[in-house]
PDB file of N, CA and C in Angstrom:
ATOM      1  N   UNK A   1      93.982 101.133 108.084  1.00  0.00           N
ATOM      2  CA  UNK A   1      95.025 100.497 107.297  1.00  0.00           C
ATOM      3  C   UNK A   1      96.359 101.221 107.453  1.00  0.00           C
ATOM      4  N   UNK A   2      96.151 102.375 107.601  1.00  0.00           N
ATOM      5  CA  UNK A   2      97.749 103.520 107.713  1.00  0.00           C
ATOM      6  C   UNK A   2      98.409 103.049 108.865  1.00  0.00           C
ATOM      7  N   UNK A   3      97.587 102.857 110.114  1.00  0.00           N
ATOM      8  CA  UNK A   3      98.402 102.076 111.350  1.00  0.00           C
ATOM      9  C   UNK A   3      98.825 101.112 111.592  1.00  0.00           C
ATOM     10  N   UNK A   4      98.552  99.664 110.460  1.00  0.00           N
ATOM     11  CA  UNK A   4      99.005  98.828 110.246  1.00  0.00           C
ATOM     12  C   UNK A   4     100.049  99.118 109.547  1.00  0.00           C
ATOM     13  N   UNK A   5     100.424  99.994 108.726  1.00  0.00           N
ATOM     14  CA  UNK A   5     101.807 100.339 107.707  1.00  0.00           C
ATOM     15  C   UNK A   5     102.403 100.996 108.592  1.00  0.00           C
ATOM     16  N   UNK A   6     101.770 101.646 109.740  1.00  0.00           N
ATOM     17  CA  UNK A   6     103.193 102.261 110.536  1.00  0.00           C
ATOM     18  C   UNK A   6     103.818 101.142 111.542  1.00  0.00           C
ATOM     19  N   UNK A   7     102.699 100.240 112.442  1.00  0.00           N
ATOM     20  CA  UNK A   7     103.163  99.279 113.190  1.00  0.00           C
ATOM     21  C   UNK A   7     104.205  98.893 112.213  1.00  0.00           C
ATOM     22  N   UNK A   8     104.080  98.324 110.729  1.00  0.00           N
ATOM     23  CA  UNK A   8     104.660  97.520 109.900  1.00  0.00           C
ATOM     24  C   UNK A   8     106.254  98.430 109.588  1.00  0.00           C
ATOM     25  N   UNK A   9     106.084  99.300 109.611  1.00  0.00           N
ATOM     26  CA  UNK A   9     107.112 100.235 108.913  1.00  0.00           C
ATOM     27  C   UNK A   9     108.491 100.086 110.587  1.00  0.00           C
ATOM     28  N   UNK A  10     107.386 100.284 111.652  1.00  0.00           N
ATOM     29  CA  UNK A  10     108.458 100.652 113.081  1.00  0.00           C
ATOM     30  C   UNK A  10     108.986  99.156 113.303  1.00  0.00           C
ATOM     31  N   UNK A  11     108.570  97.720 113.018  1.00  0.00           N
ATOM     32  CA  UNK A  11     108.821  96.581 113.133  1.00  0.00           C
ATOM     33  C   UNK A  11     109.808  96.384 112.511  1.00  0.00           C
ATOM     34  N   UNK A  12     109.745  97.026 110.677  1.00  0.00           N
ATOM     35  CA  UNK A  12     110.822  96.632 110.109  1.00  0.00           C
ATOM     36  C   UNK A  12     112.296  97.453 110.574  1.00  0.00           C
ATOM     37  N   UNK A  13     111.834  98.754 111.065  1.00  0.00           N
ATOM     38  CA  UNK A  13     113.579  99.334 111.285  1.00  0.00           C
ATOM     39  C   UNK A  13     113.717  98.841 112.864  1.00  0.00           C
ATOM     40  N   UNK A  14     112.707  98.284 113.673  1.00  0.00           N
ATOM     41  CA  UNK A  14     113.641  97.154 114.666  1.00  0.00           C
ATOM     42  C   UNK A  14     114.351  96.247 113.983  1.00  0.00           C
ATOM     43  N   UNK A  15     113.560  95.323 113.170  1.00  0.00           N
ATOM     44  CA  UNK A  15     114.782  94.359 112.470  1.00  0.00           C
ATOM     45  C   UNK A  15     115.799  94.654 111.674  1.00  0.00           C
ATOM     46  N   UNK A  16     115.878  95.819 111.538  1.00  0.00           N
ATOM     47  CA  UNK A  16     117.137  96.241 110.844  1.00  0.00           C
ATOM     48  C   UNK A  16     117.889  96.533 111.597  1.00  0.00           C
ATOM     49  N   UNK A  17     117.825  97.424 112.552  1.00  0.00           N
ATOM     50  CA  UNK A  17     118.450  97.758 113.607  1.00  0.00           C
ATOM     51  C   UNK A  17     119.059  96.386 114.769  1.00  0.00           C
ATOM     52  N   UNK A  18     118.709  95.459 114.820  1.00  0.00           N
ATOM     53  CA  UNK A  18     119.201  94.464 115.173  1.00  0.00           C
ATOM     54  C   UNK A  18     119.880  93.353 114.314  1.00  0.00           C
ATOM     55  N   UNK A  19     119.702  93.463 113.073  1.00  0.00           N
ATOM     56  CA  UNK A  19     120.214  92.904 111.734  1.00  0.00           C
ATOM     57  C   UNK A  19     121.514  93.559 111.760  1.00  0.00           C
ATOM     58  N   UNK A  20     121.449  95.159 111.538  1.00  0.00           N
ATOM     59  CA  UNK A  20     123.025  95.787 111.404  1.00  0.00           C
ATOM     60  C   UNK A  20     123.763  95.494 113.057  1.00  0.00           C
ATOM     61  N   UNK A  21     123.119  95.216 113.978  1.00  0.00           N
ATOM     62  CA  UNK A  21     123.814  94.975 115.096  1.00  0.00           C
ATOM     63  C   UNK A  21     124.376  93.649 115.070  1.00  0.00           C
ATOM     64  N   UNK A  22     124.119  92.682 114.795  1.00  0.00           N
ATOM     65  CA  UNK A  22     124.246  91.182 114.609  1.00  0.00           C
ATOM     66  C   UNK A  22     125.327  91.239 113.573  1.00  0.00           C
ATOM     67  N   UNK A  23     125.252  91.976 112.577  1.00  0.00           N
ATOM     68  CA  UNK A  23     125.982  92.284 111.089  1.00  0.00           C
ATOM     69  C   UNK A  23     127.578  92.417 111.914  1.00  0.00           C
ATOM     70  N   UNK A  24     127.339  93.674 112.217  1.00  0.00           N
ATOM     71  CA  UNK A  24     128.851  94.015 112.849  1.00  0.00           C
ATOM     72  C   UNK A  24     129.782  93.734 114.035  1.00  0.00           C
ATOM     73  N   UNK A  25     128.469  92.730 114.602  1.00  0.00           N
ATOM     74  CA  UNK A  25     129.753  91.825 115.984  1.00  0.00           C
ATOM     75  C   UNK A  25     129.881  90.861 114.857  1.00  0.00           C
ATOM     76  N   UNK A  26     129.206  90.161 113.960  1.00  0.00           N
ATOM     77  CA  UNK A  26     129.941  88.938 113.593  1.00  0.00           C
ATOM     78  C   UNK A  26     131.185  89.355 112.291  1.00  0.00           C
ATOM     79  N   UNK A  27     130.807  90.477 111.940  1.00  0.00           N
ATOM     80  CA  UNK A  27     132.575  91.115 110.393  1.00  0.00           C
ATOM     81  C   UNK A  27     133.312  91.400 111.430  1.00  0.00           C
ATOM     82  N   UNK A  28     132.932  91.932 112.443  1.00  0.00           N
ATOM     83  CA  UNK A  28     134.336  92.385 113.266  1.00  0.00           C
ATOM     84  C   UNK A  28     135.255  90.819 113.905  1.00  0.00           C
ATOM     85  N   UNK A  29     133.997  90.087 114.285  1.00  0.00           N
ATOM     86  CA  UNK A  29     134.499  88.411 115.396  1.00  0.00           C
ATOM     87  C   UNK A  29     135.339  87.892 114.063  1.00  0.00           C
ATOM     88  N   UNK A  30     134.560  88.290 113.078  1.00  0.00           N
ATOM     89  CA  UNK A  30     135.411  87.280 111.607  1.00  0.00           C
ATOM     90  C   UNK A  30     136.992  87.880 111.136  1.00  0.00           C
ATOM     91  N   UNK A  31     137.065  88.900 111.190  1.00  0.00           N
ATOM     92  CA  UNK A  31     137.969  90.075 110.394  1.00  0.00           C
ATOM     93  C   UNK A  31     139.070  89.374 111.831  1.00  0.00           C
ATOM     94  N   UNK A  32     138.828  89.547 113.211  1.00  0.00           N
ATOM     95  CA  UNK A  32     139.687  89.769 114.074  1.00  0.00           C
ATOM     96  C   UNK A  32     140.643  88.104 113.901  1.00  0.00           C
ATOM     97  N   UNK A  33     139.478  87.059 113.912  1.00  0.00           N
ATOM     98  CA  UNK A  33     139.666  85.846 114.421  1.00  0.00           C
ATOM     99  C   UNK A  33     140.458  85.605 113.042  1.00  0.00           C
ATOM    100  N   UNK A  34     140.446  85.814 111.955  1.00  0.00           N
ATOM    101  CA  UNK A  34     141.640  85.377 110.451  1.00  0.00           C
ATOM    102  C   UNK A  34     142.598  86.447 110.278  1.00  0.00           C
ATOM    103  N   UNK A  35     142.367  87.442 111.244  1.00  0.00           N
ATOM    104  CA  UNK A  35     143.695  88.383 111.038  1.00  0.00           C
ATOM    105  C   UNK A  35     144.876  87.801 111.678  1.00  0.00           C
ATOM    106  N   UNK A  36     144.678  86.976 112.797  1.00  0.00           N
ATOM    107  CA  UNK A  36     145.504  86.954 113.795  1.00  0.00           C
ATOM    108  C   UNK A  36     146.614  85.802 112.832  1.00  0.00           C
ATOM    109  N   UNK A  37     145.856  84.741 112.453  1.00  0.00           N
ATOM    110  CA  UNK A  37     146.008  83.764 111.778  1.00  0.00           C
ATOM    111  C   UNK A  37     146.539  83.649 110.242  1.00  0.00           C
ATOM    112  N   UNK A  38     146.453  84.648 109.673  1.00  0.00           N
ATOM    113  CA  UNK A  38     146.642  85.171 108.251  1.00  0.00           C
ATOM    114  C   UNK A  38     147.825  85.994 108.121  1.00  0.00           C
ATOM    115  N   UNK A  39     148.760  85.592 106.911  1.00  0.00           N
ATOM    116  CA  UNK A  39     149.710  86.221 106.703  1.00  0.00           C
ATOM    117  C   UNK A  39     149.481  87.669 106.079  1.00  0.00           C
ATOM    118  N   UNK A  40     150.673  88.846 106.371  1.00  0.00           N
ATOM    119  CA  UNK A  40     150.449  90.265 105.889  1.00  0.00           C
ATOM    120  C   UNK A  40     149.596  90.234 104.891  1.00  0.00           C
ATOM    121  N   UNK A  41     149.851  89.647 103.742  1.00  0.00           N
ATOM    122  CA  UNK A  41     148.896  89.839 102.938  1.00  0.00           C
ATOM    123  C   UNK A  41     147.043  90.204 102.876  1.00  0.00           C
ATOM    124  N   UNK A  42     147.512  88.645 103.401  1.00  0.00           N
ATOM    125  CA  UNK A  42     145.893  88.563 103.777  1.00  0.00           C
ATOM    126  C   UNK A  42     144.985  89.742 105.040  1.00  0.00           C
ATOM    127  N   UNK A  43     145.959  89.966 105.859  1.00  0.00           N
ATOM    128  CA  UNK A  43     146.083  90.932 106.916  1.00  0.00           C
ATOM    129  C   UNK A  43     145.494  92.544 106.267  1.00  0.00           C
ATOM    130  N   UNK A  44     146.351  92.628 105.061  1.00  0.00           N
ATOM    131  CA  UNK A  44     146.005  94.368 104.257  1.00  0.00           C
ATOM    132  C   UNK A  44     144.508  93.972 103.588  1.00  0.00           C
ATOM    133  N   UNK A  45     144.338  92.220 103.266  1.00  0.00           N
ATOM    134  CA  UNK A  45     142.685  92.776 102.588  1.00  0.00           C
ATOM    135  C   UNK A  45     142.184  92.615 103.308  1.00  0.00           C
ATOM    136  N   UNK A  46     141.579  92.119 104.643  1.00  0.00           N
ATOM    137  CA  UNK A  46     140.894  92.275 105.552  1.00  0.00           C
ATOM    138  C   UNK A  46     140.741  93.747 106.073  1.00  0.00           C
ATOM    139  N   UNK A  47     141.736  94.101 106.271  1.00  0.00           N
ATOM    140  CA  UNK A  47     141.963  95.790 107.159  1.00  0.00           C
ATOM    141  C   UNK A  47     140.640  96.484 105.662  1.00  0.00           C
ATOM    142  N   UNK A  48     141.671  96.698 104.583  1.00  0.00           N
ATOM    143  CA  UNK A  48     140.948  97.362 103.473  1.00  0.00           C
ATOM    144  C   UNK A  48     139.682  96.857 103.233  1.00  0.00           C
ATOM    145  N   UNK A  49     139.250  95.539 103.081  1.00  0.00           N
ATOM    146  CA  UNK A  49     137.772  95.758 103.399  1.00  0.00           C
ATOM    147  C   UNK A  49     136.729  95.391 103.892  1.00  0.00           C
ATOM    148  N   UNK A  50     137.217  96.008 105.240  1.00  0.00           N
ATOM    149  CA  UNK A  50     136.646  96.226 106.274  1.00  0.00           C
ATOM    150  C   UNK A  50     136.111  97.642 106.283  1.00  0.00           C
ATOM    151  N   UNK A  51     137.283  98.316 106.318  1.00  0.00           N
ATOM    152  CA  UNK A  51     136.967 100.112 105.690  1.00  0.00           C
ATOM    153  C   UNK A  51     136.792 100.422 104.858  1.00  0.00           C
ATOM    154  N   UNK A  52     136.441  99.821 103.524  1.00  0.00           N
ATOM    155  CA  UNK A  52     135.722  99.781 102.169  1.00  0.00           C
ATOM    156  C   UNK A  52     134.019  99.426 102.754  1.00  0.00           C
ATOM    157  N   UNK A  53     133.948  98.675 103.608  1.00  0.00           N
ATOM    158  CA  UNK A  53     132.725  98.023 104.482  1.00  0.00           C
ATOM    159  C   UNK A  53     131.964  98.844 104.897  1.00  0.00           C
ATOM    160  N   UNK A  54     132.899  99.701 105.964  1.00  0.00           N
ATOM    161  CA  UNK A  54     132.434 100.952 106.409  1.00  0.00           C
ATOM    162  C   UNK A  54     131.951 102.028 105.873  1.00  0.00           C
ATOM    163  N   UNK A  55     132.888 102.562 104.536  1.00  0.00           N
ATOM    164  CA  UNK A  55     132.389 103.575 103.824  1.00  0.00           C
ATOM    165  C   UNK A  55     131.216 103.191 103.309  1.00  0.00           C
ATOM    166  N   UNK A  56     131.285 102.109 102.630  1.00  0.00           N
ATOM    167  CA  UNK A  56     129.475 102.087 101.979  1.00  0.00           C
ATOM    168  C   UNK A  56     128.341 102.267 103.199  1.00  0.00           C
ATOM    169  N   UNK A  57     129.163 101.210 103.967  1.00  0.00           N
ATOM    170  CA  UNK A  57     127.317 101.263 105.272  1.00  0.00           C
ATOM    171  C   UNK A  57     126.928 102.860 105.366  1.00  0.00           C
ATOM    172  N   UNK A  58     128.578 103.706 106.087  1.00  0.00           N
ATOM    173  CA  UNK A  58     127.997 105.020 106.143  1.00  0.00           C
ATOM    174  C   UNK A  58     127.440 105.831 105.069  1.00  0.00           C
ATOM    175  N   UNK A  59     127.758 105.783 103.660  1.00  0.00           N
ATOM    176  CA  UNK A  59     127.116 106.267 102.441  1.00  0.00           C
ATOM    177  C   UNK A  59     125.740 105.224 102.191  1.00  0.00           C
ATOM    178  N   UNK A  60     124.907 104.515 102.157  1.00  0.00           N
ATOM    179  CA  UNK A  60     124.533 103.726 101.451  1.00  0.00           C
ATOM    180  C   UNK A  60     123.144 103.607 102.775  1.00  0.00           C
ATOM    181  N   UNK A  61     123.659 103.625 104.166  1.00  0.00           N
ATOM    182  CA  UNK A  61     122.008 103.253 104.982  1.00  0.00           C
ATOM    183  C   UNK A  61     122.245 104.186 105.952  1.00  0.00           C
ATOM    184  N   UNK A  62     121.046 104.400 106.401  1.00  0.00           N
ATOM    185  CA  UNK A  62     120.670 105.674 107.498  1.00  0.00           C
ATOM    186  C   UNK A  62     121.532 105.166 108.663  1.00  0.00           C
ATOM    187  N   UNK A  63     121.486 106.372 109.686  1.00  0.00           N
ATOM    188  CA  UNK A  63     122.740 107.133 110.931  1.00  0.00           C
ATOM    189  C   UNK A  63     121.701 105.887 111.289  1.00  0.00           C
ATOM    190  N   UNK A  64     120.853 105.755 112.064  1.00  0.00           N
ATOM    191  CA  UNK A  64     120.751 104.503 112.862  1.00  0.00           C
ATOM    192  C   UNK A  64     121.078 103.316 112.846  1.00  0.00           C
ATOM    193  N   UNK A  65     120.887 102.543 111.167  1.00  0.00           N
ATOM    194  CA  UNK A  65     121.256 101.535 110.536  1.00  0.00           C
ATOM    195  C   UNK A  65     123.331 101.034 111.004  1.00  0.00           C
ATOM    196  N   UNK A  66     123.427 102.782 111.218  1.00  0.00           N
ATOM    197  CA  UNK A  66     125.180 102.739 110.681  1.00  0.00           C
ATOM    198  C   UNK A  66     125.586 102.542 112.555  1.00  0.00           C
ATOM    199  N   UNK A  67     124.927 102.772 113.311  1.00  0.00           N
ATOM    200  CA  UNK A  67     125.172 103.328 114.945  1.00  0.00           C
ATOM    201  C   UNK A  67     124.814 101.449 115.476  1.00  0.00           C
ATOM    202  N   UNK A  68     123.908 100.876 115.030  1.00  0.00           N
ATOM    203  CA  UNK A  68     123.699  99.904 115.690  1.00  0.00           C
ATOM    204  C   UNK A  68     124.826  98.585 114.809  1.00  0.00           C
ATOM    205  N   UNK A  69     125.429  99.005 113.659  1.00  0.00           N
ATOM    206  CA  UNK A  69     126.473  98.556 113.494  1.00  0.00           C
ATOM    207  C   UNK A  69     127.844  98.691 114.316  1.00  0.00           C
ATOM    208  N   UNK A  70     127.611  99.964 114.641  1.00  0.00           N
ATOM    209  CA  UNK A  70     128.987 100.544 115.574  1.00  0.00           C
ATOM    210  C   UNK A  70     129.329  99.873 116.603  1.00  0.00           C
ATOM    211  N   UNK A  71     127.716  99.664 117.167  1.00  0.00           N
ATOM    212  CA  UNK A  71     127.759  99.171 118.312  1.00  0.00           C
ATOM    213  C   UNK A  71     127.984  97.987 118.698  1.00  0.00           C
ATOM    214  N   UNK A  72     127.289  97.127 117.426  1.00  0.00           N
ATOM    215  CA  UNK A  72     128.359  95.531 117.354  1.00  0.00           C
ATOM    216  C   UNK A  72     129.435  95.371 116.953  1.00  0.00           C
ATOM    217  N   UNK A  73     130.219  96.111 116.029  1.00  0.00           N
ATOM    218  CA  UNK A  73     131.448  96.327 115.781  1.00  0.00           C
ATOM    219  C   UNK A  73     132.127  96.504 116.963  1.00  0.00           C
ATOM    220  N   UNK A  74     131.555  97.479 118.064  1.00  0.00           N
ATOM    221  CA  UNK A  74     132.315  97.896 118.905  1.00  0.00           C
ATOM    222  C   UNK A  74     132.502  96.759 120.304  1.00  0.00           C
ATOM    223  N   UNK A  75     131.038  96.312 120.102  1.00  0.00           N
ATOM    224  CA  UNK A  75     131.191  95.115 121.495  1.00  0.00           C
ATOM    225  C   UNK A  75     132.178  93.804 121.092  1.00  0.00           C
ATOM    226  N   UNK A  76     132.263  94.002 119.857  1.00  0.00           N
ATOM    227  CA  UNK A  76     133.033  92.830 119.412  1.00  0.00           C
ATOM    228  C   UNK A  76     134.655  92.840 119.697  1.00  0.00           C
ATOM    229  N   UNK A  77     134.959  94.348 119.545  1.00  0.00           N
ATOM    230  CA  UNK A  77     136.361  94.807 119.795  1.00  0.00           C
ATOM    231  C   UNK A  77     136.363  94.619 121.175  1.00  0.00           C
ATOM    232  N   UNK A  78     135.485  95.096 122.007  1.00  0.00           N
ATOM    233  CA  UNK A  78     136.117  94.864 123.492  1.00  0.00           C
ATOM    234  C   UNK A  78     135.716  93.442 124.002  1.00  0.00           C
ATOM    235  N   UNK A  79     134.649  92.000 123.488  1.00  0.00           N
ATOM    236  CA  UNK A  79     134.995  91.170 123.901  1.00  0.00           C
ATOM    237  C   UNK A  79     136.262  90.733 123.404  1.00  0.00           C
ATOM    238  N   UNK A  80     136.950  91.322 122.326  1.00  0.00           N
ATOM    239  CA  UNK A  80     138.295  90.420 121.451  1.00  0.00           C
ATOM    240  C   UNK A  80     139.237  91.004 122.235  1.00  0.00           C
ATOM    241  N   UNK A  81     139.399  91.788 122.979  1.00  0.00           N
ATOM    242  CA  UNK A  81     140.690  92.390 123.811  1.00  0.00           C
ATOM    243  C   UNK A  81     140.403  92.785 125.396  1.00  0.00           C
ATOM    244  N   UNK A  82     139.111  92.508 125.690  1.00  0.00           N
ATOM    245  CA  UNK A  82     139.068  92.578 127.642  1.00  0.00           C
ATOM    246  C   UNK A  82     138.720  91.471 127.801  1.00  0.00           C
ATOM    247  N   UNK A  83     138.299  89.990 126.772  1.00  0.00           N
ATOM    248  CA  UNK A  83     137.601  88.745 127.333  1.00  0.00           C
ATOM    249  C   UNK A  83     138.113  88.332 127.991  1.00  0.00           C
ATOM    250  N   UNK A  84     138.045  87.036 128.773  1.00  0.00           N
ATOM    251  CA  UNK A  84     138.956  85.874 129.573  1.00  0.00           C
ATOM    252  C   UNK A  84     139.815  85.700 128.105  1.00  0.00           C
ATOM    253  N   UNK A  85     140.755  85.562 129.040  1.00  0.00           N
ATOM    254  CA  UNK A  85     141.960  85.176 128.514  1.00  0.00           C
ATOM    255  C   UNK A  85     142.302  83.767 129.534  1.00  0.00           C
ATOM    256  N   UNK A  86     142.392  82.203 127.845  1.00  0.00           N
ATOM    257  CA  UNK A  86     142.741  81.462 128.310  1.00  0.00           C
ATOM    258  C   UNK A  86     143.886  81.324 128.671  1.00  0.00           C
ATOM    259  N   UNK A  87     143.874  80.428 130.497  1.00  0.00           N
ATOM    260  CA  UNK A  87     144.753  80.245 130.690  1.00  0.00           C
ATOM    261  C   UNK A  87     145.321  78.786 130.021  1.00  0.00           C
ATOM    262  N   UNK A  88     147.025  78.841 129.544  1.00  0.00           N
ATOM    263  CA  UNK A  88     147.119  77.413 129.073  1.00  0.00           C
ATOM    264  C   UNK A  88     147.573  76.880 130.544  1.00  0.00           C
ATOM    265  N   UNK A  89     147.626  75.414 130.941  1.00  0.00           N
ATOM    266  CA  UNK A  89     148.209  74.850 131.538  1.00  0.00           C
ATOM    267  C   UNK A  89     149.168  74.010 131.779  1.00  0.00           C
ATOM    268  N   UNK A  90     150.408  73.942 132.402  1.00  0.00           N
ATOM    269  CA  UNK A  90     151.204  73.859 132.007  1.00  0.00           C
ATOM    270  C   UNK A  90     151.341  71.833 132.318  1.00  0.00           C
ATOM    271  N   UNK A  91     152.269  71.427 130.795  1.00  0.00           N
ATOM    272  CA  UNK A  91     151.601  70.609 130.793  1.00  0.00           C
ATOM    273  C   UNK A  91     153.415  69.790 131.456  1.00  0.00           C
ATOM    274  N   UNK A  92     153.218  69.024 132.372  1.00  0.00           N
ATOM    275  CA  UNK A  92     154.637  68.181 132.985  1.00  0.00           C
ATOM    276  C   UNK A  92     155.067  67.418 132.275  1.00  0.00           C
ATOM    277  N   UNK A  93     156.638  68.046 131.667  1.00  0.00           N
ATOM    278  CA  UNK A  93     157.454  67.277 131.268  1.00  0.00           C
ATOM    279  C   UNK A  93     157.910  66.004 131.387  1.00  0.00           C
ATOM    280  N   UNK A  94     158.082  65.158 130.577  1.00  0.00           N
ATOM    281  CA  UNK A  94     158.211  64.093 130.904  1.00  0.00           C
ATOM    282  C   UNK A  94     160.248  63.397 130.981  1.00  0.00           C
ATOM    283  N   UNK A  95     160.750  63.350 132.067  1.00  0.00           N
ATOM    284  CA  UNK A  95     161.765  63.118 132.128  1.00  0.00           C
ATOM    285  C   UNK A  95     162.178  61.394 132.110  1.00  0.00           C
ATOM    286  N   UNK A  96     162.970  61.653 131.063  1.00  0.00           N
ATOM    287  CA  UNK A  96     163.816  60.104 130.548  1.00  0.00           C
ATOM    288  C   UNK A  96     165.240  59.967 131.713  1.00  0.00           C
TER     289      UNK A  96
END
């Protein structure tokens, strides 16, 4: 029965560990995609809590929990600033 609670125990911090990864590409895809779009205001509560966000994860769940957040946080930052960048096309004026 103890090896069923450990299989059970190592299953659940995979799904956590992919839960906090999933967690932090999609606050970061969200935070980035209404910052751009959102006036200052709205701009300072996003920033603030985001890093109100942060402090708890790092106080509140274990260094792994907090690392596989990082790491979607972090892939999220570099698809939002190395992705394709659409090109627009330019669209022909229409002369009267």
């Amino acid at each position: 029965m103890e090896t069923f609670q450990q299989i059970l125990s190592i299953l659940g911090h995979v799904v956590r560990a992919i839960g906090f990864l999933i967690l932090g590409f999609g606050i970061v895809r969200f935070t980035m995609d209404a910052y751009y779009k959102a006036v200052w205001q709205v701009q300072v509560a996003l920033v603030v809590g985001f890093f109100i966000l942060l402090i708890g994860l790092t106080h509140y769940s274990d260094a792994a929990s907090m690392g596989m957040f990082a790491i979607g946080a972090g892939a999220a930052f570099l698809i939002q600033f190395f992705g394709k960048k659409e090109i627009e096309e330019e669209k022909p004026s229409k002369k009267k």
